[in-house]
C-alpha atoms as a PDB file:
ATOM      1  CA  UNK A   1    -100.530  48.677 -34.398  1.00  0.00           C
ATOM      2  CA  UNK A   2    -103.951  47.965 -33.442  1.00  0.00           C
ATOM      3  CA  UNK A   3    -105.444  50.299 -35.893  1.00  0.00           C
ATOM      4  CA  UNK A   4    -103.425  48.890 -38.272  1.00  0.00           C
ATOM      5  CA  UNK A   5    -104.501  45.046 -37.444  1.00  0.00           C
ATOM      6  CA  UNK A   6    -108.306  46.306 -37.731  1.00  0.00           C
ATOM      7  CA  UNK A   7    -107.883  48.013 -40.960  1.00  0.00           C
ATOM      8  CA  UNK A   8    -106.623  44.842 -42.014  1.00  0.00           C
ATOM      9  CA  UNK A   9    -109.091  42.642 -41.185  1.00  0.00           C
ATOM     10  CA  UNK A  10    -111.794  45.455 -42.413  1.00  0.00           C
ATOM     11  CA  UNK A  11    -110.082  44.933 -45.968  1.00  0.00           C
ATOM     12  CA  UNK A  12    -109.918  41.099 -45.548  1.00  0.00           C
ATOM     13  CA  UNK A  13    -113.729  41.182 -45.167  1.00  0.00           C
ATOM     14  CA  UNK A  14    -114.447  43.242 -47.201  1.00  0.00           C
ATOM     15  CA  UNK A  15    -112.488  41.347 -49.926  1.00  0.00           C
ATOM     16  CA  UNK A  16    -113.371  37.949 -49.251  1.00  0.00           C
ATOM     17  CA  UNK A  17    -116.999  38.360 -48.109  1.00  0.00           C
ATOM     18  CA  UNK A  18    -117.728  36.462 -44.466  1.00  0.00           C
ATOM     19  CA  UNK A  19    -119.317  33.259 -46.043  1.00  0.00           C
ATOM     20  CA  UNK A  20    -115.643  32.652 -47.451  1.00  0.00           C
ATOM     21  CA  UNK A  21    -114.277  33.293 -43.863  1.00  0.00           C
ATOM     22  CA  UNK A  22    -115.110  29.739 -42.874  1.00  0.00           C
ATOM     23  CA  UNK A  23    -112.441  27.944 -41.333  1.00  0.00           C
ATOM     24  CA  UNK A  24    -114.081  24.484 -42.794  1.00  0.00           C
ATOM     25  CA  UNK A  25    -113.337  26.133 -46.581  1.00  0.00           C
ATOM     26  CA  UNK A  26    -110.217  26.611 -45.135  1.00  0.00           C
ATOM     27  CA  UNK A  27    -109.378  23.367 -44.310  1.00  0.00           C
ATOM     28  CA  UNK A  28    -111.917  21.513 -46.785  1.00  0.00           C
ATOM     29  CA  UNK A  29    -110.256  22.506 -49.972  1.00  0.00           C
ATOM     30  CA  UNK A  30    -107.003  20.782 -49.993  1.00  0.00           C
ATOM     31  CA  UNK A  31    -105.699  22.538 -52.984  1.00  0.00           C
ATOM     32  CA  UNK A  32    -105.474  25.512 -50.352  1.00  0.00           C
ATOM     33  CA  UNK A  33    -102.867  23.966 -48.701  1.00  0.00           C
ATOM     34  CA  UNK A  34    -100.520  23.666 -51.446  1.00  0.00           C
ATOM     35  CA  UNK A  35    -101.379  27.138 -53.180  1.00  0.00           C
ATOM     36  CA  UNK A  36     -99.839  28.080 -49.552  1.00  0.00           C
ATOM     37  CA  UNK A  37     -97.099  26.345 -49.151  1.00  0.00           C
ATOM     38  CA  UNK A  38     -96.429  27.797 -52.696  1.00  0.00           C
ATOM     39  CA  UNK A  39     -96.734  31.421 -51.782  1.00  0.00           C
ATOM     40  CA  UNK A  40     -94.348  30.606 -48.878  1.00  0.00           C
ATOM     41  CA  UNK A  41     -91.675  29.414 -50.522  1.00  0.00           C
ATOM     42  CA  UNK A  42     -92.171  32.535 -53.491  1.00  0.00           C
ATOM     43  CA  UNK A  43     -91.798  34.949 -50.507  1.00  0.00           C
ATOM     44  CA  UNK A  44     -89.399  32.946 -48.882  1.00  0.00           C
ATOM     45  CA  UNK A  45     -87.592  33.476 -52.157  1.00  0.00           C
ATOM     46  CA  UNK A  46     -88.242  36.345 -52.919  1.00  0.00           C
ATOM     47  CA  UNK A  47     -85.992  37.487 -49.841  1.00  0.00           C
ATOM     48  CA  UNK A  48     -83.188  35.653 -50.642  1.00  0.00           C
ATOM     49  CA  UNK A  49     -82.657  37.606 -53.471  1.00  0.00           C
ATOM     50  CA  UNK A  50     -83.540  41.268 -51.715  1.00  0.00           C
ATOM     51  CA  UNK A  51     -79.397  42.100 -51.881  1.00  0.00           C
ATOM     52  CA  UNK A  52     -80.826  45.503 -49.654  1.00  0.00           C
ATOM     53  CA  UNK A  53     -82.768  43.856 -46.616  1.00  0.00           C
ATOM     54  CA  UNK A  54     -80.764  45.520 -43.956  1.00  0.00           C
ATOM     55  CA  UNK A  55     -80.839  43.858 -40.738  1.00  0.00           C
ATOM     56  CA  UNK A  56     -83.161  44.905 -37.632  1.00  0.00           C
ATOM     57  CA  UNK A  57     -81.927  46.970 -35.032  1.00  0.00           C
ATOM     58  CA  UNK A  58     -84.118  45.496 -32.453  1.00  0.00           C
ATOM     59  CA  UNK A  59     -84.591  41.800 -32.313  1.00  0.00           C
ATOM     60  CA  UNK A  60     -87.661  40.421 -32.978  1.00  0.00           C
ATOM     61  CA  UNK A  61     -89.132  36.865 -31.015  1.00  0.00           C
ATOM     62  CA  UNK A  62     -89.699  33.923 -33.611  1.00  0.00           C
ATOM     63  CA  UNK A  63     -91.459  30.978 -32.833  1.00  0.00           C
ATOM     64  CA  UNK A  64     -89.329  27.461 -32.933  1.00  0.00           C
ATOM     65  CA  UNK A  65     -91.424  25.797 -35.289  1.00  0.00           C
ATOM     66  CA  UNK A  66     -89.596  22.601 -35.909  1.00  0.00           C
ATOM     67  CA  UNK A  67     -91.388  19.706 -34.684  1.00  0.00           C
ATOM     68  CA  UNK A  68     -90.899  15.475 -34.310  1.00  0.00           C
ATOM     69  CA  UNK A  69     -93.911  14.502 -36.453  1.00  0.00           C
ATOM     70  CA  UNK A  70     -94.041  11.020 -34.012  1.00  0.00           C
ATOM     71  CA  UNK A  71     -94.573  13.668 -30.699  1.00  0.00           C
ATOM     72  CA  UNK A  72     -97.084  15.906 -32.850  1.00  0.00           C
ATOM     73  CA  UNK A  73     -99.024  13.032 -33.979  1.00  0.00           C
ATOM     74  CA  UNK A  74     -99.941  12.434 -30.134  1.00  0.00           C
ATOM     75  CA  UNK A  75    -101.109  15.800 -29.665  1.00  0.00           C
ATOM     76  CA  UNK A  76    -104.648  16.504 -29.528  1.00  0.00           C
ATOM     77  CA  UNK A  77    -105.516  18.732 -32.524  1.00  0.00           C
ATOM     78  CA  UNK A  78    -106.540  21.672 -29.992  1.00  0.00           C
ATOM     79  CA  UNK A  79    -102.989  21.354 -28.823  1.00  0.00           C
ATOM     80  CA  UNK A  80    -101.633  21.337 -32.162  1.00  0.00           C
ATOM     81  CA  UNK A  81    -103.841  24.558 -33.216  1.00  0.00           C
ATOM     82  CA  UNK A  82    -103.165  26.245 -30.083  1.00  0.00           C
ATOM     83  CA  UNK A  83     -99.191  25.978 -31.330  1.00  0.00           C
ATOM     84  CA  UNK A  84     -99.721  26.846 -34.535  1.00  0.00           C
ATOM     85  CA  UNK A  85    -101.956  30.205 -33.553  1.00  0.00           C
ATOM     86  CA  UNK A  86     -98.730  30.842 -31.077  1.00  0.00           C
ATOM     87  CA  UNK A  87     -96.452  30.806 -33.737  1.00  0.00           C
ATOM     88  CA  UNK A  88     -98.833  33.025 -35.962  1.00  0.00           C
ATOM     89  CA  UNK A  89     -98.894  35.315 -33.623  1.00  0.00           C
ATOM     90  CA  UNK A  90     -95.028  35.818 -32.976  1.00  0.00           C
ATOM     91  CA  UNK A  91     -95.044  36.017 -36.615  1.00  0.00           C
ATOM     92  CA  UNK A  92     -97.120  38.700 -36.998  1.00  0.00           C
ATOM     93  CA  UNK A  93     -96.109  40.492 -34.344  1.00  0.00           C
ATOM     94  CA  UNK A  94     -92.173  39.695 -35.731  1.00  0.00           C
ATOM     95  CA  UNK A  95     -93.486  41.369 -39.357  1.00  0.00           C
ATOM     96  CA  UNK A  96     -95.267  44.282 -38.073  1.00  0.00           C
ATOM     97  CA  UNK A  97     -91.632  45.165 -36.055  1.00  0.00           C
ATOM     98  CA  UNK A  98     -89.575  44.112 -39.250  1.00  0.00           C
ATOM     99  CA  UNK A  99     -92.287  47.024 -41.234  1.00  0.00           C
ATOM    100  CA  UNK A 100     -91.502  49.516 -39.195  1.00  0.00           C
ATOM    101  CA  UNK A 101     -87.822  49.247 -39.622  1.00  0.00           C
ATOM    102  CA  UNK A 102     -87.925  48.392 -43.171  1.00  0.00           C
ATOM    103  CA  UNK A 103     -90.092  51.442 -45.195  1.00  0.00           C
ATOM    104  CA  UNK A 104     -88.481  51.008 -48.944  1.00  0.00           C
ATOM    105  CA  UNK A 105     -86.759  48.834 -50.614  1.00  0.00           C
ATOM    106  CA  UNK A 106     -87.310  45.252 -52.005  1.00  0.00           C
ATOM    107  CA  UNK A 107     -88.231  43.293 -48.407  1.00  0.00           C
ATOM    108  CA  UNK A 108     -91.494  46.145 -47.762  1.00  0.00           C
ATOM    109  CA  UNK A 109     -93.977  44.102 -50.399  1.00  0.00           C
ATOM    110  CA  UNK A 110     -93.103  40.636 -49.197  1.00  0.00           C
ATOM    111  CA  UNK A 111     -92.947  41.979 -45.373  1.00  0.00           C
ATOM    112  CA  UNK A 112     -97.122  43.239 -46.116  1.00  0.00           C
ATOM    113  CA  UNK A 113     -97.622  40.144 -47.942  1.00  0.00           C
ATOM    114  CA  UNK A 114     -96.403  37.599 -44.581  1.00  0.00           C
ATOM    115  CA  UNK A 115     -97.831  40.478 -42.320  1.00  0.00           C
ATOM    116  CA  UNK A 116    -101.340  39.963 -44.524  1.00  0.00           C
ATOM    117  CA  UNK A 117    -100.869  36.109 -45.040  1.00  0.00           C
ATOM    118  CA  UNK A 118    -100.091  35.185 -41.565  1.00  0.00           C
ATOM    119  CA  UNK A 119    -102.747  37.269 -40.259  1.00  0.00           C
ATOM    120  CA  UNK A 120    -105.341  35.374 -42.229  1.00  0.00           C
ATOM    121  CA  UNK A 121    -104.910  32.602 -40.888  1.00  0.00           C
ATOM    122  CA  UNK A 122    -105.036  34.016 -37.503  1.00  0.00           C
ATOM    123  CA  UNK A 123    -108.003  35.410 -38.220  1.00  0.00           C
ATOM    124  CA  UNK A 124    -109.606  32.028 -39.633  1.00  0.00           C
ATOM    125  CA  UNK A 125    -107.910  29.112 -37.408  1.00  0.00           C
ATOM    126  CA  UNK A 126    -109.243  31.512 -33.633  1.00  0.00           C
ATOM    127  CA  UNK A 127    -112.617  30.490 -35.401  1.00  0.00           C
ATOM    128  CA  UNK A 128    -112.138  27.110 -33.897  1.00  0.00           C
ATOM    129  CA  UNK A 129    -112.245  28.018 -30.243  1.00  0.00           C
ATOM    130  CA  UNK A 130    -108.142  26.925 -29.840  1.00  0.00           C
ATOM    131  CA  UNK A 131    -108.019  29.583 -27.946  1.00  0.00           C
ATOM    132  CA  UNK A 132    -109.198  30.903 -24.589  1.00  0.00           C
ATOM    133  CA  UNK A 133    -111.590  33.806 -23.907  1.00  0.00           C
ATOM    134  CA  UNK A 134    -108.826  35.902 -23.204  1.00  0.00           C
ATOM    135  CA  UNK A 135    -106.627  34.840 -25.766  1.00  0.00           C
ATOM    136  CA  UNK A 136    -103.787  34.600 -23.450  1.00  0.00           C
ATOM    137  CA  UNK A 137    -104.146  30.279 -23.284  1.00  0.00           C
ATOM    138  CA  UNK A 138    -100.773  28.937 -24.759  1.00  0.00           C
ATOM    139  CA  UNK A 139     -99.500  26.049 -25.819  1.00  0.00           C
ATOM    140  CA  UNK A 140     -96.735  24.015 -24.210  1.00  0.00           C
ATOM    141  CA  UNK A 141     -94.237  24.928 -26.400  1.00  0.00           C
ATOM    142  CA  UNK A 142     -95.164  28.358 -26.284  1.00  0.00           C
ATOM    143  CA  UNK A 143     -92.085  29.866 -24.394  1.00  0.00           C
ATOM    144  CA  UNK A 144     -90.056  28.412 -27.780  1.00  0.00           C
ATOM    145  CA  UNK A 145     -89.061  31.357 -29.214  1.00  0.00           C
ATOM    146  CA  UNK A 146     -85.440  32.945 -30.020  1.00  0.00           C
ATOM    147  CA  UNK A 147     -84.398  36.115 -30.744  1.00  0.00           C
ATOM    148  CA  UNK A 148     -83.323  37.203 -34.699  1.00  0.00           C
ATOM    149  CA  UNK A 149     -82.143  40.349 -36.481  1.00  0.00           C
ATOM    150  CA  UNK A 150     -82.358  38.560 -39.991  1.00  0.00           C
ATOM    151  CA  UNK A 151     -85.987  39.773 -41.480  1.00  0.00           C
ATOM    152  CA  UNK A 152     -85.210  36.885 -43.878  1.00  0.00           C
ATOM    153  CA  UNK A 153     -85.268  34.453 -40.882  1.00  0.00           C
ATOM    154  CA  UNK A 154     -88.836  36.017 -40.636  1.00  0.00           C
ATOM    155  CA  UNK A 155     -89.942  34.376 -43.933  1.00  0.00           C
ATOM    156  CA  UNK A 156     -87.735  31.206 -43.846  1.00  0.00           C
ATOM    157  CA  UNK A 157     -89.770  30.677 -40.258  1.00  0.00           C
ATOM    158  CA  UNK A 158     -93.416  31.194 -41.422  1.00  0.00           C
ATOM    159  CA  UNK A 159     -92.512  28.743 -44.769  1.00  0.00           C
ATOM    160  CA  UNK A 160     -91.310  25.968 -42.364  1.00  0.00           C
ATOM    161  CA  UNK A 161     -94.645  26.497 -40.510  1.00  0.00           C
ATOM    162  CA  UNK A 162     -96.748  26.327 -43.504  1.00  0.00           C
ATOM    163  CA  UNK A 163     -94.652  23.007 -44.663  1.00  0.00           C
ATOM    164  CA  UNK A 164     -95.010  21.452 -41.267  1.00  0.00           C
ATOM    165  CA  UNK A 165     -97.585  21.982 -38.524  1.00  0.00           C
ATOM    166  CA  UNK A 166    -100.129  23.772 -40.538  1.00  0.00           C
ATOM    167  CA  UNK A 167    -100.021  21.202 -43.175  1.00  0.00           C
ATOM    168  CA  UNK A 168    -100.109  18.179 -40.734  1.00  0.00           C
ATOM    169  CA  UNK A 169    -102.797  20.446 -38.960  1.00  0.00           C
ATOM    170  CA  UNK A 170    -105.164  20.655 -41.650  1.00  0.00           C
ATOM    171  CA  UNK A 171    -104.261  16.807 -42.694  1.00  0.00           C
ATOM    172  CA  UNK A 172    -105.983  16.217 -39.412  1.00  0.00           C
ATOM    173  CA  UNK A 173    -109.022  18.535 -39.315  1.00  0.00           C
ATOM    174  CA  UNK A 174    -109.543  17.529 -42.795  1.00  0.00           C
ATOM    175  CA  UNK A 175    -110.243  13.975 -41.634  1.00  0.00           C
ATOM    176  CA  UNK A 176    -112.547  15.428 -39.223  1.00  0.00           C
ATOM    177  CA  UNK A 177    -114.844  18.292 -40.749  1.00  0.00           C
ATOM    178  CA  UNK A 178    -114.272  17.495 -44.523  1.00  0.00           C
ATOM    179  CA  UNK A 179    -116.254  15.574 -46.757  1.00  0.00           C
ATOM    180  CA  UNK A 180    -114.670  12.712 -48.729  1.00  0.00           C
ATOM    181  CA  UNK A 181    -115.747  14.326 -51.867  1.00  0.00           C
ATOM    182  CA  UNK A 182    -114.468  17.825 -51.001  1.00  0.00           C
ATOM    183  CA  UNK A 183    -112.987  19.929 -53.747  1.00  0.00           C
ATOM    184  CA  UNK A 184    -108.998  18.850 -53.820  1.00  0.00           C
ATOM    185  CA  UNK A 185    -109.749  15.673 -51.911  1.00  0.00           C
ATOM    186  CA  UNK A 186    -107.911  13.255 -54.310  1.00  0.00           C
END
């Protein structure tokens, strides 16, 4: 699994280039957001209509992610990023269990695609220091997390995430890193 997580982010560099890896043209480029939520919601799709995605035999942990926007608006925004890099974890680790149940078939390219996705921004959002040296630091809401068997649950999970506290999250690191004439600001 490690191996596998290193490749990864090998390729990703490789494939972006590191001056692209900047978590402000992350956040900056609100057009990113959307193109997100988008690719979410195609996977998310996608799933529903995978007749053949058999269920796990080993539950995997998935994050809670639904949240009361009045009680995440009084969050600091390392709290909020320390949630949301929680919940990209779980989800990660939840896909690479759900890959090595599920080799063929119609779920394996959308189950590389949230593995890939979700590990992204992993990968880009620990470049604001949410985290701490250990990586072990969690959140509050941290221990929010409930077993499922359903890969689909998997996808449906890490498209509410996207829709919710990653969007509100970069709404509010947006206001404070970005530029009011940033590409996608209108």
């Amino acid at each position: 699994m490690a191996l596998n997580r290193l490749l990864l982010f090998i390729a990703f560099l490789l494939h972006i280039g590191l001056s692209r890896m900047s978590p402000a043209r992350l956040i900056c480029d609100r057009r990113l957001i959307q193109k997100y939520i988008t690719e979410a919601t195609d996977m998310e799709e996608q799933t529903r209509r995978c007749e053949e995605l058999p269920l796990l035999t080993e539950p995997v942990q998935l994050p809670l992610v639904g949240f009361a926007l009045r009680d995440w608006m009084r969050k600091t925004n390392q709290a909020k990023g320390q949630e949301v890099l929680h919940a990209l974890g779980k989800l990660v680790d939840g896909a690479t269990a759900a890959q090595r149940e599920v080799r063929q078939g119609c779920g394996v390219g959308p189950l590389q695609q949230l593995y890939e996705r979700a590990s992204t921004f992993l990968l880009q959002l620990r470049n604001f220091g949410w985290q701490g040296q250990d990586g072990s630091q969690q959140p509050d809401g941290a221990s929010q997390v409930a077993p499922e068997r359903n890969p689909r649950r998997l996808f449906q999970t890490y498209a509410q995430l996207v829709r919710g506290k990653l969007r509100f999250l970069f709404q509010d690191l947006w206001r404070d890193w970005c530029a009011g004439d940033a590409p996608g600001a209108a």
